[in-house]
Protein backbone atom coordinates (compact mmCIF):
# COMPACT_ATOMS: atom_id res chain seq x y z
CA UNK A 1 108.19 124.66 112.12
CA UNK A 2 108.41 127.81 113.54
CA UNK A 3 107.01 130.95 111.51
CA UNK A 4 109.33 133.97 110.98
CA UNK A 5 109.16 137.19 113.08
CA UNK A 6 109.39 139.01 110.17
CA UNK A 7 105.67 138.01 108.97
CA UNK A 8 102.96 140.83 109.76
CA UNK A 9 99.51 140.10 109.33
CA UNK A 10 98.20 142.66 106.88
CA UNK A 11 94.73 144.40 106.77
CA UNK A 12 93.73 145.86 103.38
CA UNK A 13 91.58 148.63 102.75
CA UNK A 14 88.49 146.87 101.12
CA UNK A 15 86.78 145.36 104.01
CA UNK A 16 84.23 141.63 103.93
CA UNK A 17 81.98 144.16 104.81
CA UNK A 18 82.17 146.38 101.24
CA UNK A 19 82.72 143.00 99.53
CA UNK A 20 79.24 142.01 101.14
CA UNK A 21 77.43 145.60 100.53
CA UNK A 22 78.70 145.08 96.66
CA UNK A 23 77.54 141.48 96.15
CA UNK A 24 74.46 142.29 98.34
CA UNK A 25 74.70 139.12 100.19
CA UNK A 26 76.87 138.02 102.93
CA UNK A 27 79.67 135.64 102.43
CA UNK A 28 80.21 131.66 104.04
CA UNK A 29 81.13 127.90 103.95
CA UNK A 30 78.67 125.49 103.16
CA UNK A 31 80.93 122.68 104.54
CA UNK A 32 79.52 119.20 103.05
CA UNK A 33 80.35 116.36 104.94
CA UNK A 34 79.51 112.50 104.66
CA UNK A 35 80.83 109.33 103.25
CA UNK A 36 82.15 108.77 100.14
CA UNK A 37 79.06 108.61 97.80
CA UNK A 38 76.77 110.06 99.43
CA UNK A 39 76.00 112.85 97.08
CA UNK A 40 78.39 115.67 98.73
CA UNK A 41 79.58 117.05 95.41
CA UNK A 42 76.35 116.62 93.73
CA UNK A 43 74.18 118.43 96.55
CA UNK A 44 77.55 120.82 96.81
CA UNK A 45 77.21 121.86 93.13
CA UNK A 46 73.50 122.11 92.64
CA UNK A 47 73.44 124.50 95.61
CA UNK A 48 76.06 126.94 94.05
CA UNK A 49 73.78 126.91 90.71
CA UNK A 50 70.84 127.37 92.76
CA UNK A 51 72.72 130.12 94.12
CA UNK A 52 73.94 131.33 90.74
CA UNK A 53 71.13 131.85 89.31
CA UNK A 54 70.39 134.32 92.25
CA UNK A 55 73.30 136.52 90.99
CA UNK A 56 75.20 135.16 93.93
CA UNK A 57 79.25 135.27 94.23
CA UNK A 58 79.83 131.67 94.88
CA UNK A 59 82.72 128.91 94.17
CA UNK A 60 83.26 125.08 94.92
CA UNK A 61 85.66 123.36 96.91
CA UNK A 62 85.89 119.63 95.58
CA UNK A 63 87.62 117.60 97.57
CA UNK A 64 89.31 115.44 93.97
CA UNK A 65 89.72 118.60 92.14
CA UNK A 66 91.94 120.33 95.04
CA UNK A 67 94.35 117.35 95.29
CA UNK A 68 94.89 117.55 91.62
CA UNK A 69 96.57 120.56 92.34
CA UNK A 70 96.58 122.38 95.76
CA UNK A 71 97.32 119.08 98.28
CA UNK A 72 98.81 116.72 95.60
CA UNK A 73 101.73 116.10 97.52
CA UNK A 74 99.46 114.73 100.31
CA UNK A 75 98.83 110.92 100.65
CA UNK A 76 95.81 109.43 102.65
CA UNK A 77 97.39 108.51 105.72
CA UNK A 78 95.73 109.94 108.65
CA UNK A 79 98.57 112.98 108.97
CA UNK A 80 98.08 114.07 105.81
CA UNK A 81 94.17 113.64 105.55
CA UNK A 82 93.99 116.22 108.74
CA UNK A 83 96.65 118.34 106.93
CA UNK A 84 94.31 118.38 104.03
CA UNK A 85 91.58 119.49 105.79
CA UNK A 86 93.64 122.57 107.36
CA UNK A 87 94.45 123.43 103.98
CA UNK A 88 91.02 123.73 102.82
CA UNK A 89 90.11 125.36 105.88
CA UNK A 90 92.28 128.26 105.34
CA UNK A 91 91.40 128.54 101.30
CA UNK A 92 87.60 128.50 102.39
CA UNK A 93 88.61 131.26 104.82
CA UNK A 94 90.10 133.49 101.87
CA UNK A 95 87.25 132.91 99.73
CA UNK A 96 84.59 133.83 102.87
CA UNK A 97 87.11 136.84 102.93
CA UNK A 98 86.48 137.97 99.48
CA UNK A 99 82.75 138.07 100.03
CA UNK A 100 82.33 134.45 98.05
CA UNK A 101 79.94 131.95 99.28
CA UNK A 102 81.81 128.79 99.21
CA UNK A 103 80.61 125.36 99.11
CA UNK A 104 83.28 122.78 100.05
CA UNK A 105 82.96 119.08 99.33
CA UNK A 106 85.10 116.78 101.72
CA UNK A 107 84.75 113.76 103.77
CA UNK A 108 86.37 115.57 106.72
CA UNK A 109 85.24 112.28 108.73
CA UNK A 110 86.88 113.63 112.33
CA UNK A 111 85.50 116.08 114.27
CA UNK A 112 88.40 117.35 115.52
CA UNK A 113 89.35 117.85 112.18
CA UNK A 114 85.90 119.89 111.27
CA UNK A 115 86.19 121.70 115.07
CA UNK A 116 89.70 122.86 113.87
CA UNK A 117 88.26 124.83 110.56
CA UNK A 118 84.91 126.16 112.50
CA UNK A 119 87.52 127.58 114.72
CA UNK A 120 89.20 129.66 111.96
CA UNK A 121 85.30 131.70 111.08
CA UNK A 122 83.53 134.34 112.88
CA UNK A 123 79.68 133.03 113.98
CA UNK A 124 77.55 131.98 111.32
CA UNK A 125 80.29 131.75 108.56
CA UNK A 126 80.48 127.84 109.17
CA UNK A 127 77.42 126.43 107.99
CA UNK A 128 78.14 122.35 108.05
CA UNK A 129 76.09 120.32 106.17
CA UNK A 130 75.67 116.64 107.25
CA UNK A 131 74.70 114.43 104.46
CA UNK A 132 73.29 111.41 105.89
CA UNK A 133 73.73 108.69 103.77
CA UNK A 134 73.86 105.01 104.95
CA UNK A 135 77.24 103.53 104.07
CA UNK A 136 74.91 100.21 102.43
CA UNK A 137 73.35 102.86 99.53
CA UNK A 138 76.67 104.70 99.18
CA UNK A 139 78.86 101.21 98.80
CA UNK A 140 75.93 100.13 96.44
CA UNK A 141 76.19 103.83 94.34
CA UNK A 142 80.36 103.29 94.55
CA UNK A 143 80.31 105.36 91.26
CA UNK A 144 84.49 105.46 91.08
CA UNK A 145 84.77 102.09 92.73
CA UNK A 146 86.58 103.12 95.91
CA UNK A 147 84.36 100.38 98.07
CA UNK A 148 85.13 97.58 96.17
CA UNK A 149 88.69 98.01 96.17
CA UNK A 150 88.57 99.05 99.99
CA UNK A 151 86.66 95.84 100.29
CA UNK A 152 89.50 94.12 98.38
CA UNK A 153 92.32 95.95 100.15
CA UNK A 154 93.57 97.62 97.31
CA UNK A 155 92.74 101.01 99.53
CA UNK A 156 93.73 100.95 103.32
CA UNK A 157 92.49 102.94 106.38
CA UNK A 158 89.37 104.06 103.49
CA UNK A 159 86.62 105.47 105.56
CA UNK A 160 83.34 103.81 106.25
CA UNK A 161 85.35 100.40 105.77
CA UNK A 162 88.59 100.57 107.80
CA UNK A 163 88.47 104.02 109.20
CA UNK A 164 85.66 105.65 110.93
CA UNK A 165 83.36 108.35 110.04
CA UNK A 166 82.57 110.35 112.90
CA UNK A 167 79.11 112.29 112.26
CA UNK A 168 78.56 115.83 113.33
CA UNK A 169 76.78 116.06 116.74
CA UNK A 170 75.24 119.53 115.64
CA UNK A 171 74.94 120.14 112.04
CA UNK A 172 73.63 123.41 111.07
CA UNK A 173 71.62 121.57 108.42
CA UNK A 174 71.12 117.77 108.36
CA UNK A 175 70.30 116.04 104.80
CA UNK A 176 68.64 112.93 105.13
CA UNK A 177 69.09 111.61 101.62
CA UNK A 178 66.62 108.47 102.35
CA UNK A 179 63.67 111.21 102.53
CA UNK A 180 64.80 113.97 100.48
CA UNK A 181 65.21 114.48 96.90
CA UNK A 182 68.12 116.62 95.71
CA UNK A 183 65.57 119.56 95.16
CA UNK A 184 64.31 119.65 98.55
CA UNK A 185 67.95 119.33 99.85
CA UNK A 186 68.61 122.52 97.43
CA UNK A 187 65.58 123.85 98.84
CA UNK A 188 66.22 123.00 102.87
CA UNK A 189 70.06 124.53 102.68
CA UNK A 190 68.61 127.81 100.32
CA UNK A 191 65.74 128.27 103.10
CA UNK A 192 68.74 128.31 105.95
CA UNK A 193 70.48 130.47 104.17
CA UNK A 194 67.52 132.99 103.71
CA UNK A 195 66.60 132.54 107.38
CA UNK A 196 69.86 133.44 108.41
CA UNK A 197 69.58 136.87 106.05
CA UNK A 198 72.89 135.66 104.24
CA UNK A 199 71.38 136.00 100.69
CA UNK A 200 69.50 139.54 101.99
């Protein structure tokens, strides 16, 4: 689909920059990625309360909670799981925009796919955060029950299962969750995030 050539991009008169001089932090995407399970959205949101409490600007991306709303006219067929990605690429884009640190919470299990939305930030504003999880604990956690219906073939092309998870060659941070507690993960991502003067 081809855009109109009446669409102008336009630039507004508060800069990222003011929005980071008012916060007094610099804005970016903590982008979570791993299998189903393996504690994404639990690592995601203890970060952004960690973060919080720091008077930080800060929001979460969940990958459930946006296709209540946002992508719930998307399936889970391959097409639409990239599509979903984009999506969230460009909302974590706005938020980084606005000055907001933004953790977001998906599977995003193709690299292409993850390439594609590290594409769309300047350097430094895509912080990806591997959650290493063997597929074993997370299909033993299964806390809504996705593996065993996978398993069962109630859910096709489910990744881990019947669709591959392609982990990231160079993660910015790397969370081995069969060494490190959820506080030290809090810790490891908040001492990257100091190192790389984005809370200063």
């Amino acid at each position: 689909m081809k855009l109109s050539n009446n669409i102008i991009w336009h630039y507004m008169t508060v800069t990222k920059k003011n929005r980071h001089d008012l916060n007094g932090h610099k804005s970016c995407v903590l982008w979570f990625t791993g299998l189903s399970g393996s504690g994404k959205s639990t690592l995601a949101n203890a970060v952004d309360y960690a973060l919080f409490q720091q008077n930080c600007r800060t929001y979460v991306l969940d990958g459930d909670n946006i296709r209540h709303g946002l992508n719930s006219d998307l399936s889970f067929e391959e097409k639409d799981r990239k599509e979903n990605i984009r999506r969230i690429g460009e909302v974590a884009k706005l938020f980084v925009d606005s000055g907001i640190i933004v953790s977001s919470a998906f599977i995003s299990p193709f690299r292409d796919d993850r390439q594609l939305v590290r594409n769309m930030f300047e350097k430094n504003e895509f912080i990806e955060v591997f959650v290493d999880c063997p597929i074993q604990v997370c299909e033993n956690r299964d806390p809504k029950g996705l593996y065993k219906k996978a398993r069962s073939g109630m859910i096709p092309g489910f990744t881990g299962i019947d669709s591959p998870y392609e982990k990231p060659n160079h993660p910015e941070i790397l969370i081995d969750t069969k060494q490190m507690t959820i506080e030290q993960s809090v810790q490891k991502i908040m001492d990257y995030l100091n190192e790389k003067q984005i809370l200063s």
